[in-house]
PDB file of N, CA and C in Angstrom:
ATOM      1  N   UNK A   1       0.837  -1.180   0.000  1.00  0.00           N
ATOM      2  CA  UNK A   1       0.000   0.000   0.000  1.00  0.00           C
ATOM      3  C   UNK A   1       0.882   1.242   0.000  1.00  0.00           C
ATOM      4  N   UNK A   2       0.411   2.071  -1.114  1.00  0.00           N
ATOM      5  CA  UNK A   2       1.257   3.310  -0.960  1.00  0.00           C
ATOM      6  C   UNK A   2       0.359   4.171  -0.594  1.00  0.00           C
ATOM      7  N   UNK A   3       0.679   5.147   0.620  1.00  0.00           N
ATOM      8  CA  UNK A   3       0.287   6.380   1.254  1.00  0.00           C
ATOM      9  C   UNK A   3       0.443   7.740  -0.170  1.00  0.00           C
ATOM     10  N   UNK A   4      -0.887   8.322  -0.176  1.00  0.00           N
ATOM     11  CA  UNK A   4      -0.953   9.746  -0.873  1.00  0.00           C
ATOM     12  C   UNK A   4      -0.211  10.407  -0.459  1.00  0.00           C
ATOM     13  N   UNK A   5       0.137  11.202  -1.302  1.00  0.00           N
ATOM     14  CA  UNK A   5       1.226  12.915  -0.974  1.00  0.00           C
ATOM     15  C   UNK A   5       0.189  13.793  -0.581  1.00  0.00           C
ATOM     16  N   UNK A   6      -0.889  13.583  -0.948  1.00  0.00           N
ATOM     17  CA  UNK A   6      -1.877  14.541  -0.284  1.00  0.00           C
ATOM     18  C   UNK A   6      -2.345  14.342   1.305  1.00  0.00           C
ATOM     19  N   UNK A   7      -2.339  13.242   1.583  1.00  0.00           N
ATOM     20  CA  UNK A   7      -2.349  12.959   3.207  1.00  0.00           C
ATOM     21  C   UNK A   7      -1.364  14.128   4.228  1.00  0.00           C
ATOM     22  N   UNK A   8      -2.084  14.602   4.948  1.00  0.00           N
ATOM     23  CA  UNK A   8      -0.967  15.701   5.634  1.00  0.00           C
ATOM     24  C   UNK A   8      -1.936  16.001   7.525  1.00  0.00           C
ATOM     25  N   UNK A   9      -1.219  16.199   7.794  1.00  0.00           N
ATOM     26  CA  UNK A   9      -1.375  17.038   9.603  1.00  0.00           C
ATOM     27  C   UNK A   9      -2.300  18.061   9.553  1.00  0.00           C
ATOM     28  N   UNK A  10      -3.435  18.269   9.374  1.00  0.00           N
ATOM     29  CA  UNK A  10      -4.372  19.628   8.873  1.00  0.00           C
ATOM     30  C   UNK A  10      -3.587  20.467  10.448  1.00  0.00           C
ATOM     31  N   UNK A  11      -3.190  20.218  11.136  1.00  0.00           N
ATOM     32  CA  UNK A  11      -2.324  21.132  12.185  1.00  0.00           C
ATOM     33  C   UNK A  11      -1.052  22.069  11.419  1.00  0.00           C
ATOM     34  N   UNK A  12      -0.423  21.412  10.451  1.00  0.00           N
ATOM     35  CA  UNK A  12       0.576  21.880  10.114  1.00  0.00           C
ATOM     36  C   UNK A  12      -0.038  23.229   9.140  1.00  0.00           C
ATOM     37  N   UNK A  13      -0.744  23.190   8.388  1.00  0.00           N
ATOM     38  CA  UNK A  13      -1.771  24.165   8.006  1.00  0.00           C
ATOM     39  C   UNK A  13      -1.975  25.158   8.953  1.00  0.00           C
ATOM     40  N   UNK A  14      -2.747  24.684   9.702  1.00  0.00           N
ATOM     41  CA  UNK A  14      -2.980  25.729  11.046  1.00  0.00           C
ATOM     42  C   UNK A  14      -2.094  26.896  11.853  1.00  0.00           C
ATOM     43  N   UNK A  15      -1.158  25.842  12.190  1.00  0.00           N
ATOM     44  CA  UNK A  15       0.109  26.196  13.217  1.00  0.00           C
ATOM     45  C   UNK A  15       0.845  27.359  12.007  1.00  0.00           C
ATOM     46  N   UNK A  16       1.493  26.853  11.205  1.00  0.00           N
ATOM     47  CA  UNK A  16       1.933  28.080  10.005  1.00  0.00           C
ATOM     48  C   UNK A  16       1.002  29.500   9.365  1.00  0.00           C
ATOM     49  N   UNK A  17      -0.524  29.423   9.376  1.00  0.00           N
ATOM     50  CA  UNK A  17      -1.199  30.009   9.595  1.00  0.00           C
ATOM     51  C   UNK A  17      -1.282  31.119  10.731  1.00  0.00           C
ATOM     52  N   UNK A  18      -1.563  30.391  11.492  1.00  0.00           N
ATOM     53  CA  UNK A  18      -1.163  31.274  12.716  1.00  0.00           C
ATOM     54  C   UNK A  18      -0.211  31.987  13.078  1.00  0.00           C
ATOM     55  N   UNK A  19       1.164  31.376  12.922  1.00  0.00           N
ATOM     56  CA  UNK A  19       2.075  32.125  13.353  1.00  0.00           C
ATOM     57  C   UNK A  19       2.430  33.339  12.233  1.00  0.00           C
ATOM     58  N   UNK A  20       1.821  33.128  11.145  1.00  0.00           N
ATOM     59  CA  UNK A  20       1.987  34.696  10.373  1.00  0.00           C
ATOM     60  C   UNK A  20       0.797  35.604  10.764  1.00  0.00           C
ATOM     61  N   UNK A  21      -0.328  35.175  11.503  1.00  0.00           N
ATOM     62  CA  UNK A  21      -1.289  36.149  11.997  1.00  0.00           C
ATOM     63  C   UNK A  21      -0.561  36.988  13.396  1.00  0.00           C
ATOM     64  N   UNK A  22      -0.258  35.830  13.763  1.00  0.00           N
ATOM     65  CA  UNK A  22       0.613  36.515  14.987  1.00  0.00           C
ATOM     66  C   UNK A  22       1.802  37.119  14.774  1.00  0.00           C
ATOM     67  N   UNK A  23       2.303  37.586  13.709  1.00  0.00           N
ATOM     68  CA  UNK A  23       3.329  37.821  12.834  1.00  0.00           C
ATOM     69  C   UNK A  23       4.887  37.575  13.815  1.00  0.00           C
ATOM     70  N   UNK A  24       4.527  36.256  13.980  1.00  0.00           N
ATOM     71  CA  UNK A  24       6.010  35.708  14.669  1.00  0.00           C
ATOM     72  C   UNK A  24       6.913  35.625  13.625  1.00  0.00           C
ATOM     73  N   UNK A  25       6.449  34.793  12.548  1.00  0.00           N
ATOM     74  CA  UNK A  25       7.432  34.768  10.788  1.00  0.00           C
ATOM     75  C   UNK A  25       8.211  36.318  10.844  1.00  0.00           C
ATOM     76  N   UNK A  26       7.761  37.366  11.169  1.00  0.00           N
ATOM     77  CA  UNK A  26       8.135  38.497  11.126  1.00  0.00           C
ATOM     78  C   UNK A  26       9.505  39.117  11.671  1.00  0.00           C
ATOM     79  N   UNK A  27       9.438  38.368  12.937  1.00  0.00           N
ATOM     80  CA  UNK A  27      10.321  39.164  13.766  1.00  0.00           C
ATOM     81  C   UNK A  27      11.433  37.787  14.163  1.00  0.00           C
ATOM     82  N   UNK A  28      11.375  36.533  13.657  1.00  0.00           N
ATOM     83  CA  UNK A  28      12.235  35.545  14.047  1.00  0.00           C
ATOM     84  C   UNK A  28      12.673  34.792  12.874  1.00  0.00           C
ATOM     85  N   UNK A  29      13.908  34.192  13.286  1.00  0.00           N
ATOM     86  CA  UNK A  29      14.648  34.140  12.129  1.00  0.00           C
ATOM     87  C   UNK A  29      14.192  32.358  11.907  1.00  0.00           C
ATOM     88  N   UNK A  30      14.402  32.006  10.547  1.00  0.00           N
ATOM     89  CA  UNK A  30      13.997  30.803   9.815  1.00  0.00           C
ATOM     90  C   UNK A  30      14.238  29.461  10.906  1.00  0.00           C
ATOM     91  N   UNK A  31      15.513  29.181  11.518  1.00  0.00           N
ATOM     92  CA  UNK A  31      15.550  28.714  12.589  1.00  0.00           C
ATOM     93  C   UNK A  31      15.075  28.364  13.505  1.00  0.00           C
ATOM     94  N   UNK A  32      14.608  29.935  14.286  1.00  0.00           N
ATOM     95  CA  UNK A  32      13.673  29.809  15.869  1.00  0.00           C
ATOM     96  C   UNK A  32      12.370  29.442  14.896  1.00  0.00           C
ATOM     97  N   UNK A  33      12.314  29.651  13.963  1.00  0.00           N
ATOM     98  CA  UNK A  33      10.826  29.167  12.962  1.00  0.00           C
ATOM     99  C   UNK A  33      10.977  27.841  13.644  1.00  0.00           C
ATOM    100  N   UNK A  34      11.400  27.263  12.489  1.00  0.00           N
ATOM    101  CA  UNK A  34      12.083  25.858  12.791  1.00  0.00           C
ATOM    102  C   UNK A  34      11.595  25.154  13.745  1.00  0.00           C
ATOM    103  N   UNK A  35      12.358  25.247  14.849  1.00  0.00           N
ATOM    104  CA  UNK A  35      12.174  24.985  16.026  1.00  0.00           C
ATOM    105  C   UNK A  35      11.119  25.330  16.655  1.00  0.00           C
ATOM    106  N   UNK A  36      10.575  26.131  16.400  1.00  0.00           N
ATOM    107  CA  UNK A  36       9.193  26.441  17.457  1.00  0.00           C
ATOM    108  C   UNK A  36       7.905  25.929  16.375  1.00  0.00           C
ATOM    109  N   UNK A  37       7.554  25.221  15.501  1.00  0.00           N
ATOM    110  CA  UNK A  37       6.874  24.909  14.809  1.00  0.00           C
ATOM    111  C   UNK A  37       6.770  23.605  15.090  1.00  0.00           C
ATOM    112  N   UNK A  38       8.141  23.129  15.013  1.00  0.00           N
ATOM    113  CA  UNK A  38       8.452  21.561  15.827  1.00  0.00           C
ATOM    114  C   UNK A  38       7.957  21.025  17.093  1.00  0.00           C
ATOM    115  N   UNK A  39       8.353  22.246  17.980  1.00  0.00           N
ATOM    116  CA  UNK A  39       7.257  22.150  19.114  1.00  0.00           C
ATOM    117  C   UNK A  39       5.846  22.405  19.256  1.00  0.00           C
ATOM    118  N   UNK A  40       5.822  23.273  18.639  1.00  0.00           N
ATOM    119  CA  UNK A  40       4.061  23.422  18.560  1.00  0.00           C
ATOM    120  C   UNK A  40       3.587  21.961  18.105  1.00  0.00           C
ATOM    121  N   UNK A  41       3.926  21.867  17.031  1.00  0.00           N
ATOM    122  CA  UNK A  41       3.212  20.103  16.571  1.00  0.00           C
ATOM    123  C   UNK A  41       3.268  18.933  16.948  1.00  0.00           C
ATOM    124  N   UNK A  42       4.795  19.046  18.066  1.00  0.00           N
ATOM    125  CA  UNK A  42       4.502  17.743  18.973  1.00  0.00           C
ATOM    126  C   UNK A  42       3.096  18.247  19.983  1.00  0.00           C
ATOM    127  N   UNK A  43       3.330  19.517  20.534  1.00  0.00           N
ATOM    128  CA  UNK A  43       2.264  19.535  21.371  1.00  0.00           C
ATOM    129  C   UNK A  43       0.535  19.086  21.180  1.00  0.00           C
ATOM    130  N   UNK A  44       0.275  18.988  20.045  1.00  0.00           N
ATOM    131  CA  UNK A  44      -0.634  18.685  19.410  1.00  0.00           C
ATOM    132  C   UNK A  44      -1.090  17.588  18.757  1.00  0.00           C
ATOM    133  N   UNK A  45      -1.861  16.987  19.239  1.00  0.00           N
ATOM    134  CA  UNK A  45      -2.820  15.767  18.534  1.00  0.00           C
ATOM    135  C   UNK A  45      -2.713  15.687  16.774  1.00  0.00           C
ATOM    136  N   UNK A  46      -1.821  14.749  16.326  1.00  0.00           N
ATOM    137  CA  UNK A  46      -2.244  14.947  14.856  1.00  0.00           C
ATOM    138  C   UNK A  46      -3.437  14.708  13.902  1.00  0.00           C
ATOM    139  N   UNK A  47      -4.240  15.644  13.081  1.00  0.00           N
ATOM    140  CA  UNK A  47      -5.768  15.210  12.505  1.00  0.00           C
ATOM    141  C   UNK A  47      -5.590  15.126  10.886  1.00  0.00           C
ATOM    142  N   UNK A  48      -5.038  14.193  10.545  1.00  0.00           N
ATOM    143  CA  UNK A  48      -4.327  13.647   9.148  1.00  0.00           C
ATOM    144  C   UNK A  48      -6.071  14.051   8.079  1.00  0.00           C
ATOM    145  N   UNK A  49      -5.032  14.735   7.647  1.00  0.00           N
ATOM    146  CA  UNK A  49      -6.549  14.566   6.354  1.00  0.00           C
ATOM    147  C   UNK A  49      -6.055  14.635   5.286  1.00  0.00           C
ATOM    148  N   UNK A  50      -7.257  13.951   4.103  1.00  0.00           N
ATOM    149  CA  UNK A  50      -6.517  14.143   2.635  1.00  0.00           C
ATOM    150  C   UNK A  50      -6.837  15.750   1.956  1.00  0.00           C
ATOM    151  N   UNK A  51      -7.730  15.984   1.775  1.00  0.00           N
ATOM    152  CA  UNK A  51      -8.313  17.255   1.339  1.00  0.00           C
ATOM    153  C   UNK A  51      -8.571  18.611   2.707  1.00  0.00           C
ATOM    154  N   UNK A  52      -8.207  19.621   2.479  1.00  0.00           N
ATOM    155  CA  UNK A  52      -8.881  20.653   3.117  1.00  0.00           C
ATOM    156  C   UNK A  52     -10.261  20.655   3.573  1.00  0.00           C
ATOM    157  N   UNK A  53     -10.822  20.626   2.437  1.00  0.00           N
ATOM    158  CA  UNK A  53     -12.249  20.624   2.158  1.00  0.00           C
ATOM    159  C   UNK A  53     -12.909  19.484   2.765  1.00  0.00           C
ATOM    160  N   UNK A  54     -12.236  18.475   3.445  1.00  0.00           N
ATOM    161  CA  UNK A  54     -12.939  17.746   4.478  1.00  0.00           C
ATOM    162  C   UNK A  54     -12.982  18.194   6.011  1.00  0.00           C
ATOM    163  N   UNK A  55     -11.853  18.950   6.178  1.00  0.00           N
ATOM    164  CA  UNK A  55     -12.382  19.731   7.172  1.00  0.00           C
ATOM    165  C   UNK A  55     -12.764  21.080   7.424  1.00  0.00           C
ATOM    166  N   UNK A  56     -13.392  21.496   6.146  1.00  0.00           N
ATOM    167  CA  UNK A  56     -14.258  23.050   6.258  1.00  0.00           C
ATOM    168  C   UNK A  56     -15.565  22.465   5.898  1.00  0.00           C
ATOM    169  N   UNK A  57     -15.843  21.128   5.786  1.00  0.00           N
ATOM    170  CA  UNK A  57     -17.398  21.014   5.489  1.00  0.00           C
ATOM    171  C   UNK A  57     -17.759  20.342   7.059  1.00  0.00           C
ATOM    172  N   UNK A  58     -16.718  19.122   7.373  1.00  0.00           N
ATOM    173  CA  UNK A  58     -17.413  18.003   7.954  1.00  0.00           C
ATOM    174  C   UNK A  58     -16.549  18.605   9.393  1.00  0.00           C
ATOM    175  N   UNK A  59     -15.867  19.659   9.506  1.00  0.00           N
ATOM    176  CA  UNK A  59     -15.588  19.822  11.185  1.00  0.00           C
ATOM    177  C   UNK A  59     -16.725  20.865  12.034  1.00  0.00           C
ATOM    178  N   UNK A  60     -17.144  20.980  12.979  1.00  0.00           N
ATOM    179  CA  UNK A  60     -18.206  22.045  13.798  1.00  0.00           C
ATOM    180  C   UNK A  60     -17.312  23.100  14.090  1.00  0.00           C
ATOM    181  N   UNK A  61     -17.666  23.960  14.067  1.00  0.00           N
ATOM    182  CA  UNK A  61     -17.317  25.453  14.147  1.00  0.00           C
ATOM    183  C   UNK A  61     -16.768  25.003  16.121  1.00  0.00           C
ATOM    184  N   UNK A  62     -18.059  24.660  16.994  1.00  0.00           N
ATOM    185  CA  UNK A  62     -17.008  25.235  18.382  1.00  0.00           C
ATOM    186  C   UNK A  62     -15.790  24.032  18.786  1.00  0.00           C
ATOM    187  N   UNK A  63     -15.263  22.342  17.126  1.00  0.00           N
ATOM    188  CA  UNK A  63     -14.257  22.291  17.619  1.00  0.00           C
ATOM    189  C   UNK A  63     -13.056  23.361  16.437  1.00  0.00           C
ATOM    190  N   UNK A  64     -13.931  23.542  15.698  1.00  0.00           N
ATOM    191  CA  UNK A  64     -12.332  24.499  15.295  1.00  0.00           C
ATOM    192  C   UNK A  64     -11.676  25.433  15.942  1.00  0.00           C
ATOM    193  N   UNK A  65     -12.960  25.887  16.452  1.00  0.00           N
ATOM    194  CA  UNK A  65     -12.217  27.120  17.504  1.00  0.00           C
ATOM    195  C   UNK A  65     -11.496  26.335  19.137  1.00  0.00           C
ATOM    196  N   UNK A  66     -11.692  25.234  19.211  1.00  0.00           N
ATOM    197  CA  UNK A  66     -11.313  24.592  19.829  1.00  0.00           C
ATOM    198  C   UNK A  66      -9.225  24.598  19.712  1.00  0.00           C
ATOM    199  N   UNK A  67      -9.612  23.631  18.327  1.00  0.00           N
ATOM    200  CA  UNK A  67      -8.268  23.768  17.390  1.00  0.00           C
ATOM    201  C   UNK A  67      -7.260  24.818  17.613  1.00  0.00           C
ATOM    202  N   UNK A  68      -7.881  25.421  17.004  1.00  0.00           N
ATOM    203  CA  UNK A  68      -7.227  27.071  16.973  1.00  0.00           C
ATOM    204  C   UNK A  68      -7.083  27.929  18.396  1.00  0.00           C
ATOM    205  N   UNK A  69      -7.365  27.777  19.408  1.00  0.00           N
ATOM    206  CA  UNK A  69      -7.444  27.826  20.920  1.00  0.00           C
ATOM    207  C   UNK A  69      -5.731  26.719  21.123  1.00  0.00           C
ATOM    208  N   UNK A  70      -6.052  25.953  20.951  1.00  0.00           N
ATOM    209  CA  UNK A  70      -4.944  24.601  21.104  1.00  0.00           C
ATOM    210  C   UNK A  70      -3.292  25.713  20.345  1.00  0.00           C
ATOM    211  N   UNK A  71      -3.936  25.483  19.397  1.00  0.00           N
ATOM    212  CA  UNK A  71      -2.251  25.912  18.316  1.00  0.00           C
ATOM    213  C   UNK A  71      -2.054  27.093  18.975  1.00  0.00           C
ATOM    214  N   UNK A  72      -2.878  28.018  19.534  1.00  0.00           N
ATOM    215  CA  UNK A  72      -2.262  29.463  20.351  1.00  0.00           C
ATOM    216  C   UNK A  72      -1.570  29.156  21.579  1.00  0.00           C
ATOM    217  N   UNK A  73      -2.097  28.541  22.722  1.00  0.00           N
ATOM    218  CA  UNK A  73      -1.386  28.050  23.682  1.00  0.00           C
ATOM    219  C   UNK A  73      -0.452  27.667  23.222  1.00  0.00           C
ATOM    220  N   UNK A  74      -0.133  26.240  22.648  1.00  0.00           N
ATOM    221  CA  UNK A  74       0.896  25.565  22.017  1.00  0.00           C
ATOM    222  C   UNK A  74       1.986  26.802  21.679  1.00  0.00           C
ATOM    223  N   UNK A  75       1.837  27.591  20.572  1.00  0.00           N
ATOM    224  CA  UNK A  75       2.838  28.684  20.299  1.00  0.00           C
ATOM    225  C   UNK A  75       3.365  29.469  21.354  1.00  0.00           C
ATOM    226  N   UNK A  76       1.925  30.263  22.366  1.00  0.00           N
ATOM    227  CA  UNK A  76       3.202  30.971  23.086  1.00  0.00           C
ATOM    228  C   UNK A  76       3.610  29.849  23.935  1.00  0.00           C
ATOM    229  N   UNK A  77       3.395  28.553  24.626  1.00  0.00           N
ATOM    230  CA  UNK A  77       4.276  28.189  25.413  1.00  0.00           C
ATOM    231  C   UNK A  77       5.668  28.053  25.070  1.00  0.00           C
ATOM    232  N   UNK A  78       5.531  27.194  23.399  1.00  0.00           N
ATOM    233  CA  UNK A  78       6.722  27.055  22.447  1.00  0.00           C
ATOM    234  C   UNK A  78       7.799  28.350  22.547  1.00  0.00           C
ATOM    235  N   UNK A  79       7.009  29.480  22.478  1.00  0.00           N
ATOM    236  CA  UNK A  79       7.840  30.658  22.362  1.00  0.00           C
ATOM    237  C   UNK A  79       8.670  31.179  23.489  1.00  0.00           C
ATOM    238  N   UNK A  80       7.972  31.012  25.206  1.00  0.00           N
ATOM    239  CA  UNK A  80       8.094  30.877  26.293  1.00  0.00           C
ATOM    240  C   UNK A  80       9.646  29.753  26.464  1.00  0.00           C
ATOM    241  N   UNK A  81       9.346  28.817  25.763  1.00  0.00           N
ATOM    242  CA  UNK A  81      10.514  28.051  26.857  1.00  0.00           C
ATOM    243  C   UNK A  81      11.643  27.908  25.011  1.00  0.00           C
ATOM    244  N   UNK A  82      11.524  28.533  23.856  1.00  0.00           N
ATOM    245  CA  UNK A  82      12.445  28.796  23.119  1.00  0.00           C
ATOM    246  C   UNK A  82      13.297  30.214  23.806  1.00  0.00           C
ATOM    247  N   UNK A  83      12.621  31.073  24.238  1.00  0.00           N
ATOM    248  CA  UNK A  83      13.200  32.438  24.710  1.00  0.00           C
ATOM    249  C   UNK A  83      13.872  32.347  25.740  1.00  0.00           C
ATOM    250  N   UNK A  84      13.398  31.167  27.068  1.00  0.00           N
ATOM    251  CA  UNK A  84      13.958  30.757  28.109  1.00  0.00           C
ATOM    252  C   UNK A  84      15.118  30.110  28.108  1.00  0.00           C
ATOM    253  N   UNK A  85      15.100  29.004  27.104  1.00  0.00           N
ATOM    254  CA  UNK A  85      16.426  28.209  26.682  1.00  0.00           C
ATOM    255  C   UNK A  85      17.405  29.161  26.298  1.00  0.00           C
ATOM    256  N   UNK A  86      17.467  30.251  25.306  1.00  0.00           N
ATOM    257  CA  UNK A  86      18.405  30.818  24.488  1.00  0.00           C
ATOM    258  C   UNK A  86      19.111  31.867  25.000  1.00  0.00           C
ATOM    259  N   UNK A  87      18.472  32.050  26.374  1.00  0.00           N
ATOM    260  CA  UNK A  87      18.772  33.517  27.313  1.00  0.00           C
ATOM    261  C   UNK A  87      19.837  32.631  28.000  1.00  0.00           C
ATOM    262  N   UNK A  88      19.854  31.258  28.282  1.00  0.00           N
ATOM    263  CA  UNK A  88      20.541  30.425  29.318  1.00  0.00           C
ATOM    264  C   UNK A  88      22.420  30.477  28.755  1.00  0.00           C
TER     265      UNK A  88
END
């Protein structure tokens, strides 16, 4: 059995999303990217999907905001103990 290239982490979507709303991409270099993206997505439950469009039809609005609640914590903690480590 071969696995699709379209199969993906609908988190990884998210989490990269986010962090240009929060315009972290902005002010940190490709690296602390890197790394704090890494952490965000271990912190997080992976929700493998093939299409987008399976989860803008078939997910409920109060768990996306659920979701998206999740990947914010996740980031600033990520950001919290990347800033903590690098000061050390």
């Amino acid at each position: 059995m071969k696995l699709d290239n379209d199969i993906h982490n609908y988190y990884e979507h998210l989490v990269l999303e986010t962090l240009d709303k929060m315009e972290v991409c902005s002010i940190k270099s490709d690296d602390y990217l890197a790394d704090l993206t890494c952490l965000v997505l271990n912190q997080l439950q992976p929700r493998y999907i093939r299409y987008e469009v399976d989860m803008a039809f078939y997910l409920p609005n109060s768990e996306r905001l659920q979701m998206q609640m999740n990947v914010e914590n996740a980031i600033r903690k990520g950001i919290e103990y990347l800033d903590s480590t690098k000061r050390k």
